[in-house]
N, C-alpha and C. Protein backbone atom coordinates (compact mmCIF):
# COMPACT_ATOMS: atom_id res chain seq x y z
N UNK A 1 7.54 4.44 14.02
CA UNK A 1 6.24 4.61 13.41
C UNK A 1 5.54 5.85 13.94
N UNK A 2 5.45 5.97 14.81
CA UNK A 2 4.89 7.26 15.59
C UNK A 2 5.52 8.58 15.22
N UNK A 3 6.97 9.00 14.79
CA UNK A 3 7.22 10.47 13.63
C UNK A 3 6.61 10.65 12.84
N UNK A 4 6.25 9.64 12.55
CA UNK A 4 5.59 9.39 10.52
C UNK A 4 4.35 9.98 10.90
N UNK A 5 3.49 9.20 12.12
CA UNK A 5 1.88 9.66 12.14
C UNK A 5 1.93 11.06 12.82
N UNK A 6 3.05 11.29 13.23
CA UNK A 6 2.86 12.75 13.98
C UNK A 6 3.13 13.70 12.85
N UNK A 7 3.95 13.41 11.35
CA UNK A 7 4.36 14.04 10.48
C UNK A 7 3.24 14.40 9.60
N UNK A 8 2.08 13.16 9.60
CA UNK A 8 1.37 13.13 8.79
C UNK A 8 -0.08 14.19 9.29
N UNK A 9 -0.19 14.14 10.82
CA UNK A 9 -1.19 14.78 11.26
C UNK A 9 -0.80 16.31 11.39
N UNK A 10 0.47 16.73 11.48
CA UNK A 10 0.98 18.25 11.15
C UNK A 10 0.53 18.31 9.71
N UNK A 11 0.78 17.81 8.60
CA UNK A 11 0.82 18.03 7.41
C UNK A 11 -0.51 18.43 6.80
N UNK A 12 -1.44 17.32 7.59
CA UNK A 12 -2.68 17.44 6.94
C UNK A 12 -3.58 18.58 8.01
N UNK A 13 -3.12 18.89 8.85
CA UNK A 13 -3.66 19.85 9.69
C UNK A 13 -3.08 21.37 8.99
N UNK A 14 -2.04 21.64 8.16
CA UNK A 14 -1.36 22.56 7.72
C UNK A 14 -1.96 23.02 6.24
N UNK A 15 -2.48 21.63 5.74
CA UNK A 15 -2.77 22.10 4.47
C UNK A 15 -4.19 22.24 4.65
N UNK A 16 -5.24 22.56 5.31
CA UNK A 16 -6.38 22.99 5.72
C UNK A 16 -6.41 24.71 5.74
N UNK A 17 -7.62 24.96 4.68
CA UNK A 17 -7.66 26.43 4.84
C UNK A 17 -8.30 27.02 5.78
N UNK A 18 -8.27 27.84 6.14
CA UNK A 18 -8.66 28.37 7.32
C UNK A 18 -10.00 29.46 6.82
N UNK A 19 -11.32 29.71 7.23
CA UNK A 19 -12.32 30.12 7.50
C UNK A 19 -11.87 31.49 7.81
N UNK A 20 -12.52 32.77 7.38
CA UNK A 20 -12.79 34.15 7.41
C UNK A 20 -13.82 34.30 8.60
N UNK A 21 -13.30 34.81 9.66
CA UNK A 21 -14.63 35.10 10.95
C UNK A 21 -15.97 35.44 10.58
N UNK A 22 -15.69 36.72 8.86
CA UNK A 22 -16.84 37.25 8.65
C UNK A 22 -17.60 36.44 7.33
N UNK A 23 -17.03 35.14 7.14
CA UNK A 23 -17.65 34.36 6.24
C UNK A 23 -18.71 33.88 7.19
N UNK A 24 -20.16 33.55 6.25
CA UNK A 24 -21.11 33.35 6.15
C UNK A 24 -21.19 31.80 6.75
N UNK A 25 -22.13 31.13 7.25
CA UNK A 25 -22.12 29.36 7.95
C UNK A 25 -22.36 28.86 6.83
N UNK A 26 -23.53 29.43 5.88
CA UNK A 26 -24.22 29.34 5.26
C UNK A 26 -24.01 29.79 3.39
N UNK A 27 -23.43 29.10 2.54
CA UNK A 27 -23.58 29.98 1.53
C UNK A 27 -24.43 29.63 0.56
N UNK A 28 -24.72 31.00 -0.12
CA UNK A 28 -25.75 30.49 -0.94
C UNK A 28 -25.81 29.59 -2.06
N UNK A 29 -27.13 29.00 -2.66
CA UNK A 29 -26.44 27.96 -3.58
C UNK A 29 -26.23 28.59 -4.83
N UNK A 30 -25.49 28.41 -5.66
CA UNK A 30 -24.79 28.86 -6.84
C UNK A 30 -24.94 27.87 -8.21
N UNK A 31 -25.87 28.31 -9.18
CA UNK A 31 -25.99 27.24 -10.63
C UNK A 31 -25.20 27.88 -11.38
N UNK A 32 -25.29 26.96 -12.32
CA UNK A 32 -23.63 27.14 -13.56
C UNK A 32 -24.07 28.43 -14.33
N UNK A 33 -25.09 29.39 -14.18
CA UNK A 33 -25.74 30.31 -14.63
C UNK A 33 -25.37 31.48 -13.86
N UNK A 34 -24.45 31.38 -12.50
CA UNK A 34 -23.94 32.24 -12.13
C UNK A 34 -25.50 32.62 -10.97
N UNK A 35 -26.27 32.33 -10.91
CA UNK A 35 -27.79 33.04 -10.27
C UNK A 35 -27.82 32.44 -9.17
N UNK A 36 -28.14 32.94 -7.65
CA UNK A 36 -27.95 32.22 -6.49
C UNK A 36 -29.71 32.16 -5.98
N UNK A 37 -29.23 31.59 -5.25
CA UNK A 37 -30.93 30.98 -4.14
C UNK A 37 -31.01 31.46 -3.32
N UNK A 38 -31.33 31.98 -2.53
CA UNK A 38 -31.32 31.76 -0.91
C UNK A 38 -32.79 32.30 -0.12
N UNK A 39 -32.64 31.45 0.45
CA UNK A 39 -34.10 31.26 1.45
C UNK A 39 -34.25 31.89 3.01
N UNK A 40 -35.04 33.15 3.19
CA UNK A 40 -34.92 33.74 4.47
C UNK A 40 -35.99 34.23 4.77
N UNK A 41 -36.09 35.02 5.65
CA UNK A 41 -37.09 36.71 6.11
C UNK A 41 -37.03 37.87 5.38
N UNK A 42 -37.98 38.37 4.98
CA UNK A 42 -37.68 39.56 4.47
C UNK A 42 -37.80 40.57 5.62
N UNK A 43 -37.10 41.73 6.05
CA UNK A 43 -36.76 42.74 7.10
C UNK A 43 -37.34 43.66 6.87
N UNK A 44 -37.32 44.83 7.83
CA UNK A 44 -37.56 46.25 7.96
C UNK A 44 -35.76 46.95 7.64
N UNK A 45 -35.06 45.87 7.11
CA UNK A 45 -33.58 46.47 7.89
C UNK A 45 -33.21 47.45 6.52
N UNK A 46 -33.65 47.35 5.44
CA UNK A 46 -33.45 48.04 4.15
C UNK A 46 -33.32 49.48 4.28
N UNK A 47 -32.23 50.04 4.08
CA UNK A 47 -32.55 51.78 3.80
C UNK A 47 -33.44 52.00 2.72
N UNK A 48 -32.25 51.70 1.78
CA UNK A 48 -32.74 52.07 0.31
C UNK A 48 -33.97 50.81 -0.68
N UNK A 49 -33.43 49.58 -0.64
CA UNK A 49 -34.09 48.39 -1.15
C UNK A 49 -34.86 47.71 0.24
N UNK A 50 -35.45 46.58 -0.31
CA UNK A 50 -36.27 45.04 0.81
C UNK A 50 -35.05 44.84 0.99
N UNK A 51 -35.08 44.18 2.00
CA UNK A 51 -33.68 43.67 2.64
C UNK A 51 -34.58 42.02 3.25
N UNK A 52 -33.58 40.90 3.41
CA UNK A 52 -33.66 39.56 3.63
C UNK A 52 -32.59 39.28 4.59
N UNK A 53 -32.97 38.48 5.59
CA UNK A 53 -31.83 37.79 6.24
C UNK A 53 -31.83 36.31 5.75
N UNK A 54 -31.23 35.68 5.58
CA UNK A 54 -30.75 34.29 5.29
C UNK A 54 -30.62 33.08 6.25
N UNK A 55 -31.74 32.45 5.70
CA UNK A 55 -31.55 31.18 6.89
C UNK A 55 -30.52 30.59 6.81
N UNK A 56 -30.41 30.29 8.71
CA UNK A 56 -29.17 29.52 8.93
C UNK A 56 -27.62 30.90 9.01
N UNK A 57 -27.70 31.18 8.04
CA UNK A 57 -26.11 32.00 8.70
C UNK A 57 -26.58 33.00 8.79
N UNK A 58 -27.88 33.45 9.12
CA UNK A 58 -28.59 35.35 9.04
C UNK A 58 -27.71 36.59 7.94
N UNK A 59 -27.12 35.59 7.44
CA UNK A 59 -26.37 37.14 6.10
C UNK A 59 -27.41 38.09 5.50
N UNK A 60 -26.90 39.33 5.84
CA UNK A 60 -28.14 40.30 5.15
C UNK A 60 -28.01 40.77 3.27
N UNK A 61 -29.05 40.23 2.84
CA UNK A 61 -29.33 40.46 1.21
C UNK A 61 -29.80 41.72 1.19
N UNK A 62 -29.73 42.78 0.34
CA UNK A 62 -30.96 43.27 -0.21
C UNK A 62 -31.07 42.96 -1.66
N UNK A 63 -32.51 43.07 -2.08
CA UNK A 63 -33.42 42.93 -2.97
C UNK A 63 -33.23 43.91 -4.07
N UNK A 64 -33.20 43.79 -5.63
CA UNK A 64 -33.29 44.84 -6.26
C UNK A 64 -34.54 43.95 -7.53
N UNK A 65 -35.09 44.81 -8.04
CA UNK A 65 -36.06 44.21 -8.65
C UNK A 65 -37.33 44.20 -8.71
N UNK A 66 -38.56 43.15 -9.09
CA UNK A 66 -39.84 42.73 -8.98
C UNK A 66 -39.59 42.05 -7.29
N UNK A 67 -40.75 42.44 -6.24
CA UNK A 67 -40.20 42.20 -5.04
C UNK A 67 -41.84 42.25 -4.47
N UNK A 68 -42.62 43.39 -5.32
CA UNK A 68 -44.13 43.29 -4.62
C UNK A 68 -44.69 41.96 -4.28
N UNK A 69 -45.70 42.83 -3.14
CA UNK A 69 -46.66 41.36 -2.93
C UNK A 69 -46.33 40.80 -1.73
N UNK A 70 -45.10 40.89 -1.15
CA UNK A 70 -44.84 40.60 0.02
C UNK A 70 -44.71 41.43 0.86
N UNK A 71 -44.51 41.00 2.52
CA UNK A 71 -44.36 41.74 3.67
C UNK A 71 -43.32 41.27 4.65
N UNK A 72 -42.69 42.51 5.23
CA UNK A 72 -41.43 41.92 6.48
C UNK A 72 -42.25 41.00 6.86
N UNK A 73 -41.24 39.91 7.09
CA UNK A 73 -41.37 38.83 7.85
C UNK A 73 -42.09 37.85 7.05
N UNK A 74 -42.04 37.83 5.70
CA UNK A 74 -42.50 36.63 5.01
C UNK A 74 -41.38 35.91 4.71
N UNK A 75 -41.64 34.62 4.47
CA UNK A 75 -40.21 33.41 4.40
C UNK A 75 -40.40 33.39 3.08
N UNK A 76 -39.41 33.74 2.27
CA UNK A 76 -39.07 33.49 1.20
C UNK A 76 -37.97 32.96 0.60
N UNK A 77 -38.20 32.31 -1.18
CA UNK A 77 -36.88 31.74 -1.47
C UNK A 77 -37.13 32.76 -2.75
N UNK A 78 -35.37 33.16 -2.87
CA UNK A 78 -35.28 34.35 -4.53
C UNK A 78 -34.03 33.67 -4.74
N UNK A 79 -34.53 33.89 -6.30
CA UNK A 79 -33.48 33.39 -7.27
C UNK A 79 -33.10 34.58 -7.76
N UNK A 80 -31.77 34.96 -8.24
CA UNK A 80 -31.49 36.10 -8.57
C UNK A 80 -30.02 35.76 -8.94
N UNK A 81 -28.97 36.97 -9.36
CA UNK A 81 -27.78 37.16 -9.83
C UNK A 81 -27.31 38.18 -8.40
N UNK A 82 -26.21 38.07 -8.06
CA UNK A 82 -25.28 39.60 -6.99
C UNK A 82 -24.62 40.37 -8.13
N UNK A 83 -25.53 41.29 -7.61
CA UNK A 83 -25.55 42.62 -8.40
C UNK A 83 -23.63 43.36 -7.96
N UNK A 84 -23.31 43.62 -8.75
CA UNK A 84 -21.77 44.13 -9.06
C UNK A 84 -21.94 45.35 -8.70
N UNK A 85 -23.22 46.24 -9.27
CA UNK A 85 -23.00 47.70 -8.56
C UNK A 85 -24.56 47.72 -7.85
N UNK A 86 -24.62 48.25 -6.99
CA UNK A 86 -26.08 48.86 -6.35
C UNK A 86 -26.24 49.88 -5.70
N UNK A 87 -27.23 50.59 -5.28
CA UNK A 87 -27.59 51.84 -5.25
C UNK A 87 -27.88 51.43 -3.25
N UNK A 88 -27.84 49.97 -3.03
CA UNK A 88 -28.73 49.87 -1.64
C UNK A 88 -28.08 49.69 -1.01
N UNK A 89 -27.13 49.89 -0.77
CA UNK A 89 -25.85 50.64 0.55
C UNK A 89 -25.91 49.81 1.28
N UNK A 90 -26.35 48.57 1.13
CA UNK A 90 -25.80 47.39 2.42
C UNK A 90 -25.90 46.26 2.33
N UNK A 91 -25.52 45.03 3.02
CA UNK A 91 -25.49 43.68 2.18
C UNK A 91 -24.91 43.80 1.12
N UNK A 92 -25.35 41.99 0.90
CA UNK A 92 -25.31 42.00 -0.63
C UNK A 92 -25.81 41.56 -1.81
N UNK A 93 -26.45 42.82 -2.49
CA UNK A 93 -27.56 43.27 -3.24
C UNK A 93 -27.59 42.27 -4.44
N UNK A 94 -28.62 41.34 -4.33
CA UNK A 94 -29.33 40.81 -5.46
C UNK A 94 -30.33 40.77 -6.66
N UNK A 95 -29.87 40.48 -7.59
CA UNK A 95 -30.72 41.29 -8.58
C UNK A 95 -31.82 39.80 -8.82
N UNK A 96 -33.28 40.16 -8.73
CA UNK A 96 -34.43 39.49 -8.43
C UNK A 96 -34.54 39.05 -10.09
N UNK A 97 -34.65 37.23 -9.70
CA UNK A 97 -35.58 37.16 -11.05
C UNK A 97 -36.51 36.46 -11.04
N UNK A 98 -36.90 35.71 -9.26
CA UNK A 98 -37.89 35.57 -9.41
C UNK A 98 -38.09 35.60 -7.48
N UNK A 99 -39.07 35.61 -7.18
CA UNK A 99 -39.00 35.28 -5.36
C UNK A 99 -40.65 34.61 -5.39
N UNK A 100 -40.74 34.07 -4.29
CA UNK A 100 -41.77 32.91 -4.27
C UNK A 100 -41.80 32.98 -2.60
N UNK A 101 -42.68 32.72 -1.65
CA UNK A 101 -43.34 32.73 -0.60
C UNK A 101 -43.23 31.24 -0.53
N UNK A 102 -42.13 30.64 0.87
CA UNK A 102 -41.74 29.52 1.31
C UNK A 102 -42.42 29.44 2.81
């Protein structure tokens, strides 16, 4: 009896995928609309765009879009799409469709 459970705990330990170091703790949430959430700080860290860190796994966003009205270091939640091309050279750039003060 004891091959079998040792066979079974290799097996199921084998078919477990294994985690990317530079994956995120945290991912964002994702609707069938393709448009993600995520809830953080907005930074000074932006070259080009607002830039956001992300609660919980600190992943850095930047912002493309309607974005006024706020200031580094306000907690916010944005709904938006990840932008495929962007101009803001770091993170990864979300296209704003709406952000709200959390």
């Amino acid at each position: 009896m004891r091959p079998l459970l040792l066979l079974l705990f290799v097996a199921t330990a084998c078919s477990q995928t294994p985690t990317s170091a530079n994956e995120p703790a945290v991912q964002p949430a994702t609707d069938t609309q393709g448009e993600v959430t995520i809830i953080g700080k907005l930074t000074a860290e932006g070259v080009e765009c607002r830039a956001l860190r992300a609660d919980g796994s600190n992943e850095l966003y930047t912002l493309t879009g309607k974005t006024g009205g706020f200031a580094n270091g306000d907690h916010v939640k944005v709904v938006g799409k990840i932008a495929e091309i962007s101009y803001c050279m770091q993170g990864t750039t979300i296209a704003v469709k709406s952000i709200t003060r959390v």
